[in-house]
C-alpha atoms as a PDB file:
ATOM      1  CA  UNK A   1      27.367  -8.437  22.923  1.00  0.00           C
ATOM      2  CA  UNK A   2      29.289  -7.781  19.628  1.00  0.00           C
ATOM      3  CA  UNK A   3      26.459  -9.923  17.138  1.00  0.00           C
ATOM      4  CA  UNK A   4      29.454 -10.172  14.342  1.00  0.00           C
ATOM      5  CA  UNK A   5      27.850  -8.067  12.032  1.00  0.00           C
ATOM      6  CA  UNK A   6      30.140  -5.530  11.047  1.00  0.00           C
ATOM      7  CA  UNK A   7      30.477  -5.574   7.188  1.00  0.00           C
ATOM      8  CA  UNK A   8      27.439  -8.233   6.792  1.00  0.00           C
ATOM      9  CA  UNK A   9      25.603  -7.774   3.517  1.00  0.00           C
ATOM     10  CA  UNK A  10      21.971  -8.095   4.264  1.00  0.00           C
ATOM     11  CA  UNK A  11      19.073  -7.902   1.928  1.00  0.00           C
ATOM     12  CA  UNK A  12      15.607  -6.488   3.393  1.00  0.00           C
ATOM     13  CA  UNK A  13      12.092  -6.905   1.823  1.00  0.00           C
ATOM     14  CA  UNK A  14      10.057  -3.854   3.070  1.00  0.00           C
ATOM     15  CA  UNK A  15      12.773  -1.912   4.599  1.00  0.00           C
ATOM     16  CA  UNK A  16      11.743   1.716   4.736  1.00  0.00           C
ATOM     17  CA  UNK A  17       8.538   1.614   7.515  1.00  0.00           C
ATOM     18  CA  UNK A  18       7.352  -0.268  10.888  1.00  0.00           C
ATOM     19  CA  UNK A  19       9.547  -3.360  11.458  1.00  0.00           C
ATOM     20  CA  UNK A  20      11.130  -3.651   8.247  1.00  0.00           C
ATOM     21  CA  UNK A  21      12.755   0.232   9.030  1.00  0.00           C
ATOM     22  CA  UNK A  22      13.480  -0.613  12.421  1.00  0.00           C
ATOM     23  CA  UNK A  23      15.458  -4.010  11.219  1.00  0.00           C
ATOM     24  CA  UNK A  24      17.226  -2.236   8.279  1.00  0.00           C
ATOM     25  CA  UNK A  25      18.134   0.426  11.366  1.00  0.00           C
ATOM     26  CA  UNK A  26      19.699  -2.290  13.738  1.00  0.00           C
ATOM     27  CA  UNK A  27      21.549  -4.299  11.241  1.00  0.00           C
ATOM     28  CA  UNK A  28      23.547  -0.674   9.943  1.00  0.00           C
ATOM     29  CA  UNK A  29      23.866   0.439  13.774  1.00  0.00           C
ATOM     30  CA  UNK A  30      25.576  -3.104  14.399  1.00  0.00           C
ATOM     31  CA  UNK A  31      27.806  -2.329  11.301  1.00  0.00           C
ATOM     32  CA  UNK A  32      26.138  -4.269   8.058  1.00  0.00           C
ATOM     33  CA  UNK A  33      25.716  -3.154   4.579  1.00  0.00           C
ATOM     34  CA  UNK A  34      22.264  -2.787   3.710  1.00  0.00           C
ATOM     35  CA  UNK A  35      19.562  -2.878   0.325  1.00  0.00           C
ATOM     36  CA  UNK A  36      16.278  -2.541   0.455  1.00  0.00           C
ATOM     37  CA  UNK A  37      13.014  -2.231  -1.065  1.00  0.00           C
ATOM     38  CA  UNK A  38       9.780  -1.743  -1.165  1.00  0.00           C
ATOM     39  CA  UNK A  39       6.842   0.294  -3.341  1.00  0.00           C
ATOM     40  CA  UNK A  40       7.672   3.860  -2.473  1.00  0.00           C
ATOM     41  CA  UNK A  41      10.225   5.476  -3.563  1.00  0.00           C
ATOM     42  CA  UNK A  42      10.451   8.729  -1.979  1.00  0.00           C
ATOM     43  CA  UNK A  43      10.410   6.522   1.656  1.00  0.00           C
ATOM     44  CA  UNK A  44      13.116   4.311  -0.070  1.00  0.00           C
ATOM     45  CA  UNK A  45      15.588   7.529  -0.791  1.00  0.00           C
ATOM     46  CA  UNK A  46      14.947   9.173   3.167  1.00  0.00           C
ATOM     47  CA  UNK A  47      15.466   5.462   4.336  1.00  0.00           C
ATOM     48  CA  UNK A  48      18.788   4.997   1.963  1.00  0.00           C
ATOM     49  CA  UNK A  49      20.169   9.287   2.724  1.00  0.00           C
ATOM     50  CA  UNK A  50      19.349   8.196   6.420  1.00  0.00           C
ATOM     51  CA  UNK A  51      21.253   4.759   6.585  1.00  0.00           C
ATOM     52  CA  UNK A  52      24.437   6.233   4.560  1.00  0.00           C
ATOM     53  CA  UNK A  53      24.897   8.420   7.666  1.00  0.00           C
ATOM     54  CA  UNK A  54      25.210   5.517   9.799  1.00  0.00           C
ATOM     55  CA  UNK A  55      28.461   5.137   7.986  1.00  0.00           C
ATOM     56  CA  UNK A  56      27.576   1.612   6.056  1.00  0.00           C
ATOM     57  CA  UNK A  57      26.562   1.197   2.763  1.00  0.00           C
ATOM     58  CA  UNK A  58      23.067   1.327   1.371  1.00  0.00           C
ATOM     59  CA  UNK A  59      20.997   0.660  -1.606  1.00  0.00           C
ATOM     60  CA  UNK A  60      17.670   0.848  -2.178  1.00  0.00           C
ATOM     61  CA  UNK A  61      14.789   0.153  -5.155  1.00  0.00           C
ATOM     62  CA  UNK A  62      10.874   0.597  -5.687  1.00  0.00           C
ATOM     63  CA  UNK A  63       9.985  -3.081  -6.417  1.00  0.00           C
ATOM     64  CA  UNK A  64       6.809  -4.813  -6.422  1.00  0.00           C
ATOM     65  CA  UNK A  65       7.400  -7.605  -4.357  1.00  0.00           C
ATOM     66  CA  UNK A  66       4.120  -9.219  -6.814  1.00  0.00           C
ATOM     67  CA  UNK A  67       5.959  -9.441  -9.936  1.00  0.00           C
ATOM     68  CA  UNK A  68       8.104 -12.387  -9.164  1.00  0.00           C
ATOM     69  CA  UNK A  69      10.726 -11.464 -12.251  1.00  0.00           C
ATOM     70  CA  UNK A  70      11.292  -8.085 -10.906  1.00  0.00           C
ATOM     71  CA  UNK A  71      11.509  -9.197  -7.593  1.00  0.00           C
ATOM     72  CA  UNK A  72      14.381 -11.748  -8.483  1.00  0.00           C
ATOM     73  CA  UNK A  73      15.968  -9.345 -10.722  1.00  0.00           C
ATOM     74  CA  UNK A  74      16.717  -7.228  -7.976  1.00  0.00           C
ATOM     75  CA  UNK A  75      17.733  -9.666  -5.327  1.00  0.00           C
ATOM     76  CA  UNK A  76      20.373  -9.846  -7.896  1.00  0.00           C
ATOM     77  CA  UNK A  77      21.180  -6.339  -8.077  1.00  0.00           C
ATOM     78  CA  UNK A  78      21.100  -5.863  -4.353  1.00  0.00           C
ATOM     79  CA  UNK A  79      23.604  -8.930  -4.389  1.00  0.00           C
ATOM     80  CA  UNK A  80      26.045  -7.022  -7.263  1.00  0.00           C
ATOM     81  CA  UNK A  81      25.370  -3.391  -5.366  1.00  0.00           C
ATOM     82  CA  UNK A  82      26.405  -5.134  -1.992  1.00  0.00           C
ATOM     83  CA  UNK A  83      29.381  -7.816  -3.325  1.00  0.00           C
ATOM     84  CA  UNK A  84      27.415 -10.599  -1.664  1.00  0.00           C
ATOM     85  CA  UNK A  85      24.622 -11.617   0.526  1.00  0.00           C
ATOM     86  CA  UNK A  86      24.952 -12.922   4.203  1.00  0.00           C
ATOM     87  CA  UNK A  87      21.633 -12.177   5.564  1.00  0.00           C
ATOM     88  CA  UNK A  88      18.328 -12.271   3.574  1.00  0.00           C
ATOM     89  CA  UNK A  89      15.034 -10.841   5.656  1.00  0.00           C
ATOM     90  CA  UNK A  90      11.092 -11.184   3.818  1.00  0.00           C
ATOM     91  CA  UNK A  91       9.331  -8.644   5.812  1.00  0.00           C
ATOM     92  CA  UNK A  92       7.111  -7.759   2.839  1.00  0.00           C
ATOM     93  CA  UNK A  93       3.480  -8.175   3.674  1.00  0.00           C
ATOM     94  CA  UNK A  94      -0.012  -7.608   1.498  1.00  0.00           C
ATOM     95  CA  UNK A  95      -1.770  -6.893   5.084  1.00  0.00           C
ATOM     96  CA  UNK A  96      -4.512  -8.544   2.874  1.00  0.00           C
ATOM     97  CA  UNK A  97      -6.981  -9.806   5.952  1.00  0.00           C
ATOM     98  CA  UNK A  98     -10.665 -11.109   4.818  1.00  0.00           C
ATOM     99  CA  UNK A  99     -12.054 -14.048   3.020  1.00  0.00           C
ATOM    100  CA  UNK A 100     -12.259 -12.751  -0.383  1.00  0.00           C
ATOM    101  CA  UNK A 101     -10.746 -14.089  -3.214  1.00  0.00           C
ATOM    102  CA  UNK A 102      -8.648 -10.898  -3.845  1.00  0.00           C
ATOM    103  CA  UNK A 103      -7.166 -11.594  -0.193  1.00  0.00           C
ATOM    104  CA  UNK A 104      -6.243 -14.918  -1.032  1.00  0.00           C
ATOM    105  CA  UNK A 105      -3.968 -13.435  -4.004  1.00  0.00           C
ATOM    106  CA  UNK A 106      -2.630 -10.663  -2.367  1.00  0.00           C
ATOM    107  CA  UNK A 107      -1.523 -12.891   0.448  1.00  0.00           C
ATOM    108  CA  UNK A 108       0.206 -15.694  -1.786  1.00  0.00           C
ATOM    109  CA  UNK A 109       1.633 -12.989  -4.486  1.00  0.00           C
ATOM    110  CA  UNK A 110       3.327 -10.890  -1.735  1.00  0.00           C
ATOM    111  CA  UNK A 111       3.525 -12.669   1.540  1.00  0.00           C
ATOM    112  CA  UNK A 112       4.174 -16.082   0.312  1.00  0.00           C
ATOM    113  CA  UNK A 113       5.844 -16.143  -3.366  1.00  0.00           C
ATOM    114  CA  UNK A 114       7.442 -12.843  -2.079  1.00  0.00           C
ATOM    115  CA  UNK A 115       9.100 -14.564   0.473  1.00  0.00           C
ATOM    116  CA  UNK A 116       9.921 -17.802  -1.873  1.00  0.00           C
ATOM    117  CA  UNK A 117      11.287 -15.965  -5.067  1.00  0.00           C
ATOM    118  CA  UNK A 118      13.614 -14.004  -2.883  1.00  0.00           C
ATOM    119  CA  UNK A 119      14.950 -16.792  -0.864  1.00  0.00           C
ATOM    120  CA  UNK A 120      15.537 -18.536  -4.025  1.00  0.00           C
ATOM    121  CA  UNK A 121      17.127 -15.545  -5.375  1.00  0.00           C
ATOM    122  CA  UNK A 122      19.424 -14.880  -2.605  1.00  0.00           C
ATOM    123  CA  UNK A 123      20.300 -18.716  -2.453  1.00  0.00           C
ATOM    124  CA  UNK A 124      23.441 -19.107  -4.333  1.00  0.00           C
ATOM    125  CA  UNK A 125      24.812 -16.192  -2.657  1.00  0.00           C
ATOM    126  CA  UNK A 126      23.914 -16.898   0.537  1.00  0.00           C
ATOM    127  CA  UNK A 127      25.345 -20.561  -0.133  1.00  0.00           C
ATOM    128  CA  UNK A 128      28.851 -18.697  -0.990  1.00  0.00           C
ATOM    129  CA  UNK A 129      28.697 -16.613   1.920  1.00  0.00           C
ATOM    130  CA  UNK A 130      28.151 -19.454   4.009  1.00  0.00           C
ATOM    131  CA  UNK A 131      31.083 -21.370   2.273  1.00  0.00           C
ATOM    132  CA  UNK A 132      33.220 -19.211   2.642  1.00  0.00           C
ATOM    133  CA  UNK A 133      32.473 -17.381   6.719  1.00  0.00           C
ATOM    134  CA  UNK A 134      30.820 -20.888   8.156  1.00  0.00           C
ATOM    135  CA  UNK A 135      27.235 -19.161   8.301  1.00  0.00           C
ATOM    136  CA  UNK A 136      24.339 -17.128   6.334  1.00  0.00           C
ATOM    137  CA  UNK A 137      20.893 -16.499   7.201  1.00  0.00           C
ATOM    138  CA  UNK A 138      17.346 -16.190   6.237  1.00  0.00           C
ATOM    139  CA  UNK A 139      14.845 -14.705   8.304  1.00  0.00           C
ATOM    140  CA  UNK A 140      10.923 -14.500   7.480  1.00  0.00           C
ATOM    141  CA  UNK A 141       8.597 -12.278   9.168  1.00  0.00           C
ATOM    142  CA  UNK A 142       5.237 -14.218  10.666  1.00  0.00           C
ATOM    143  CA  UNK A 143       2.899 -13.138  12.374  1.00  0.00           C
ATOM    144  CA  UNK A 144       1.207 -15.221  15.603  1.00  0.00           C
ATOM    145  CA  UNK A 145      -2.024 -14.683  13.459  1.00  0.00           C
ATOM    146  CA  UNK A 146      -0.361 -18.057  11.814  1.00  0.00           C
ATOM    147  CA  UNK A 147      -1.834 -19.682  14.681  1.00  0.00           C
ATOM    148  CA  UNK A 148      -4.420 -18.225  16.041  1.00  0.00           C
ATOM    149  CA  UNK A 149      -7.747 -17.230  14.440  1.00  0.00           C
ATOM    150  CA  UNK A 150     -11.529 -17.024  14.819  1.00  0.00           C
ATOM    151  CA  UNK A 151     -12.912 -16.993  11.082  1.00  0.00           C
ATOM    152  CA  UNK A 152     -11.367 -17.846   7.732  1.00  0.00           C
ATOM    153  CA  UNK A 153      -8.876 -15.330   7.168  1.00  0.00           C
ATOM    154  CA  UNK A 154      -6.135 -15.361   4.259  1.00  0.00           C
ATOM    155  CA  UNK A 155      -3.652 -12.961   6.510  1.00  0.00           C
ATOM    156  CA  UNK A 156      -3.349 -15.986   8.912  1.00  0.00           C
ATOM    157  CA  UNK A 157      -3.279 -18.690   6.955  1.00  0.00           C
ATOM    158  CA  UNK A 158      -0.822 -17.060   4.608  1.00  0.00           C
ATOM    159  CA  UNK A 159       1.682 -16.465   7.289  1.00  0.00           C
ATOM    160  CA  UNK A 160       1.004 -19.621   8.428  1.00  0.00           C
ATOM    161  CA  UNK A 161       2.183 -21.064   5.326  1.00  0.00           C
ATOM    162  CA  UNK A 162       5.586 -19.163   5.773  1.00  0.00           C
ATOM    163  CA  UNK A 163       6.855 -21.073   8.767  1.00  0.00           C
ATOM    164  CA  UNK A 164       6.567 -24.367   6.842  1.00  0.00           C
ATOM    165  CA  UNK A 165       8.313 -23.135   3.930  1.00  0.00           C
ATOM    166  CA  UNK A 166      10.886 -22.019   6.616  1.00  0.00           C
ATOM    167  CA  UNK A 167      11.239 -24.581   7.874  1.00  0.00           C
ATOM    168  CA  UNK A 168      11.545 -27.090   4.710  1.00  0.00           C
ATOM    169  CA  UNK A 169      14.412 -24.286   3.698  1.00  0.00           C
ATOM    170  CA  UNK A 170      15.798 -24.949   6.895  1.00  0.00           C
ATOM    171  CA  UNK A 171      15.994 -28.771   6.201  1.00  0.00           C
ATOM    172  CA  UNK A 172      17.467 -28.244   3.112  1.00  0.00           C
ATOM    173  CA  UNK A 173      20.398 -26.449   3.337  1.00  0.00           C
ATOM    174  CA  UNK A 174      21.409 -27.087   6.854  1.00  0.00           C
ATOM    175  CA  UNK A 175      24.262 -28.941   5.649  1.00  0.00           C
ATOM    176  CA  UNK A 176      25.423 -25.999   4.143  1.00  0.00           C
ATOM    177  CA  UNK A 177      25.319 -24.242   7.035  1.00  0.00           C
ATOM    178  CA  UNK A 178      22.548 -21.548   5.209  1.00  0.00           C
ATOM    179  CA  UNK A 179      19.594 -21.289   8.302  1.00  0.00           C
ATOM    180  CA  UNK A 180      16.230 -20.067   8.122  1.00  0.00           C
ATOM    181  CA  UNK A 181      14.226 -18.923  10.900  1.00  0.00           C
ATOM    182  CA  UNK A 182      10.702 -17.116  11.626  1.00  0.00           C
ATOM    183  CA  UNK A 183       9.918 -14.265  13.954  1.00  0.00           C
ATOM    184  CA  UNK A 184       5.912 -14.123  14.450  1.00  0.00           C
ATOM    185  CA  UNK A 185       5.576 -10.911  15.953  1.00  0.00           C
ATOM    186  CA  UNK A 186       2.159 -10.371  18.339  1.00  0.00           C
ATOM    187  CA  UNK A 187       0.503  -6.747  17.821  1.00  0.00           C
ATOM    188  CA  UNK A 188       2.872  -4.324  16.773  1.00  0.00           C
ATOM    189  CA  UNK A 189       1.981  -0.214  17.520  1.00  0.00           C
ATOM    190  CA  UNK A 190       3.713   2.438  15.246  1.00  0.00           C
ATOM    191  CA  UNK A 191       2.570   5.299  13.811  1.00  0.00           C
ATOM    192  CA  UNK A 192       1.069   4.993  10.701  1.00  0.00           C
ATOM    193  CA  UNK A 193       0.955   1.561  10.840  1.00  0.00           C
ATOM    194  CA  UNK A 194      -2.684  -0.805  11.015  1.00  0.00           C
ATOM    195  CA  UNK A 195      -2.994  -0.500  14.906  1.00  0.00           C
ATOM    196  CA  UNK A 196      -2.621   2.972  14.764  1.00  0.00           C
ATOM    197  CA  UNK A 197      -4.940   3.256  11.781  1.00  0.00           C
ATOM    198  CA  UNK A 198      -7.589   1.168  14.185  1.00  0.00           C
ATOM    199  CA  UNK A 199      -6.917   3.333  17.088  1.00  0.00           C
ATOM    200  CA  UNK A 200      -7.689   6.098  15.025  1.00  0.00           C
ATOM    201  CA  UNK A 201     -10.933   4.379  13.528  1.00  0.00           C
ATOM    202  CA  UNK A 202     -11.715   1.820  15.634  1.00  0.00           C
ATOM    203  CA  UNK A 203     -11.565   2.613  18.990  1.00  0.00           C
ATOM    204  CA  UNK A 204     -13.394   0.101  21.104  1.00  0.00           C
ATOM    205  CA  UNK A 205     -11.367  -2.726  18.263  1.00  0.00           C
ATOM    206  CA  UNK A 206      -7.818  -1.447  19.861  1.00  0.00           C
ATOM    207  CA  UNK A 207      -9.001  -1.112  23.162  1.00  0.00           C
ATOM    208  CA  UNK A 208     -10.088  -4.604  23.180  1.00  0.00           C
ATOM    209  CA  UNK A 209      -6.959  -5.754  21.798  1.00  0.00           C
ATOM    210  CA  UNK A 210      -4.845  -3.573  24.614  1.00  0.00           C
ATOM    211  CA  UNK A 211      -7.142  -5.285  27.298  1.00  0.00           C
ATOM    212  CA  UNK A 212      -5.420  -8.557  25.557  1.00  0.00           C
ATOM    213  CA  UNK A 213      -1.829  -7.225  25.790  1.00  0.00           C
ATOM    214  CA  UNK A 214      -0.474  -8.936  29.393  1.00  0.00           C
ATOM    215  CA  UNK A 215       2.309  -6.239  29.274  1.00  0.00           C
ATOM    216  CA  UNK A 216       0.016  -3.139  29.086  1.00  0.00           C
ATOM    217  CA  UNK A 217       1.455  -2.612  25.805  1.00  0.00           C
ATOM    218  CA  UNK A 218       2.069  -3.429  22.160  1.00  0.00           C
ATOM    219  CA  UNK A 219       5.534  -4.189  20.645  1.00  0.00           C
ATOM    220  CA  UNK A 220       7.101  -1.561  18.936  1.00  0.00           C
ATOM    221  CA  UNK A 221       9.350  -2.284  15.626  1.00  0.00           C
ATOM    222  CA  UNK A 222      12.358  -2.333  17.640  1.00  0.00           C
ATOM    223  CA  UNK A 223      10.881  -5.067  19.765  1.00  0.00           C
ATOM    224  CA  UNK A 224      10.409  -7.265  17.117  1.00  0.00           C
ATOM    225  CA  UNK A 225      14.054  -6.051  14.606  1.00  0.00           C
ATOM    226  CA  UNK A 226      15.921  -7.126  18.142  1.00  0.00           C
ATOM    227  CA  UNK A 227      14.939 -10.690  17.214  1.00  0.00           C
ATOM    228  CA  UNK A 228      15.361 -10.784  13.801  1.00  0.00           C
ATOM    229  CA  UNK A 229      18.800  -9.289  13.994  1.00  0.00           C
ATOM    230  CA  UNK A 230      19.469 -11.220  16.874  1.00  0.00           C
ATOM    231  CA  UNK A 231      18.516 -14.348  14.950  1.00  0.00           C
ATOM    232  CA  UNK A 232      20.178 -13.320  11.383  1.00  0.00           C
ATOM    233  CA  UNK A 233      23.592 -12.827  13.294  1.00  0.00           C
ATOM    234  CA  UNK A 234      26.269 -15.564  13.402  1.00  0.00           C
ATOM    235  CA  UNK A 235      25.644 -15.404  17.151  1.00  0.00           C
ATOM    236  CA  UNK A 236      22.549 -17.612  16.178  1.00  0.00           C
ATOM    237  CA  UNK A 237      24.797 -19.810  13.772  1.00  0.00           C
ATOM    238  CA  UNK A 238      23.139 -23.167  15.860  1.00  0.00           C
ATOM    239  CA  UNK A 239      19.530 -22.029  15.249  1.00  0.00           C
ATOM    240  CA  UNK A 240      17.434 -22.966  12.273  1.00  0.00           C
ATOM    241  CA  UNK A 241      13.968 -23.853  11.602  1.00  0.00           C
ATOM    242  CA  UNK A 242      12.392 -22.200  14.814  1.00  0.00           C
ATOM    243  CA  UNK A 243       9.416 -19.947  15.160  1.00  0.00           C
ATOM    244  CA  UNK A 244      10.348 -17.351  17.274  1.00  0.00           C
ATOM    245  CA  UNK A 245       6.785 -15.704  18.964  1.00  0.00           C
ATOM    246  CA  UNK A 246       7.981 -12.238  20.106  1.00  0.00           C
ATOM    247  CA  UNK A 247       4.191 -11.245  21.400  1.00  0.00           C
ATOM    248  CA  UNK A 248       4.629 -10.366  25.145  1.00  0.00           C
ATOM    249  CA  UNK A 249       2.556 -13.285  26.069  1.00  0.00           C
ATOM    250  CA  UNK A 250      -0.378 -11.875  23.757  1.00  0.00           C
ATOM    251  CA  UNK A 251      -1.184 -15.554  22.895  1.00  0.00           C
ATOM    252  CA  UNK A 252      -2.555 -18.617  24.961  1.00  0.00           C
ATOM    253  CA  UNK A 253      -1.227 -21.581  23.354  1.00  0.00           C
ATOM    254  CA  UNK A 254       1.764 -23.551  24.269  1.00  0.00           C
ATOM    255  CA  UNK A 255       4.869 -23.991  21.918  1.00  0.00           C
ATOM    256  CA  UNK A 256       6.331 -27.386  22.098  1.00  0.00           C
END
């Protein structure tokens, strides 16, 4: 299925490891222009050297997604570096789990006004974009920690709060044919990443949460960038405001 995405401009919030890599990777195998960013800038130039040979355009800046004036600043950047923005993704994440105070902040700074200050950013270009082709997208990375939990926890209930504010953008600006979507993605195995870092130091922790996995398995990056491209393409141009669970049945609950 051609997803319409040759010469896209799409802007990615953590786009040099784990998911936000293997959604930056999709989108310039299925022909989009890409910018991204994230804290490290060494990962940021490999990422960048290894999209250019894809044959697309690429851009890419250290930013911390915490300082909201940066942040904004270089949504419009990526916009000027890229002539326009079609397809916004908020991957960025704090991974801030606990009950402290300091996970609280980390979780709304990054996860929440992360996701917020971008969209609002990327809003008047994606509202030209959508003018002028009939279709633009936002998509926000979840997690199904959103809804599920066992203890007060600041990771959950901060991604929780990004499928409401997903789905008030959605409201909004349906009209203008601008959609916003959420992918919740279930345990997610790469290396380097948290469940590897609990394999590695918390054995009987991952093998619990394997015993868990229906599948046999964890998602891998790819699992969960198939969505999100799938959803950020004009192939999707009907579908807004949704929570899309990609978990391999890891959960129990129903979605209605």
């Amino acid at each position: 299925m051609d997803l319409g995405l040759k010469g896209k401009r799409a802007v990615i919030l953590g786009g040099t490891r784990g998911i936000g890599r293997a959604i930056t990777d999709l989108l310039a195998d299925e022909g989009a222009n890409v910018a991204i960013c994230a804290r490290n800038q060494e990962q940021i130039d490999e990422a960048v050297s290894a999209l250019k040979s894809k044959g697309v355009n690429a851009f890419g800046k250290s930013v911390d997604i915490a300082d909201g004036p940066a942040l904004q600043a270089w949504v419009g950047e990526a916009a000027k570096d890229l002539g326009g923005i079609d397809i916004l993704i908020s991957n960025a994440s704090a991974l801030s789990a606990g009950n402290e105070e300091a996970n609280w902040q980390a979780g709304f700074d990054v996860d929440v006004m992360g996701a917020q200050r971008s969209i609002t950013a990327a809003l008047p270009h994606l509202e030209k974009s959508a003018a002028a082709g009939g279709d633009a997208s936002i998509v926000i990375i979840s997690s199904v920690s959103a809804a599920e939990t066992s203890h007060p926890n600041a990771y959950g209930a901060m991604k929780a709060a990004l499928i409401h504010v997903a789905k008030g953008f959605a409201k909004q600006y349906a009209d203008k044919h601008v959609r916003c979507n959420v992918v919740s993605p279930g345990t997610v195995y790469f290396k380097g990443g948290v469940w590897h870092m609990i394999e590695e130091n918390m054995p009987d922790v991952y093998k619990d949460a394997m015993s868990n996995n229906p599948m046999g398995r964890m998602a891998a990056p790819e699992d969960i960038a198939n969505a999100t491209v799938f959803l950020s393409s004009p192939r999707s141009s009907f579908t807004t405001g949704i929570n899309m669970v990609v978990d391999g049945a890891y959960t129990t609950r129903v979605n209605f």
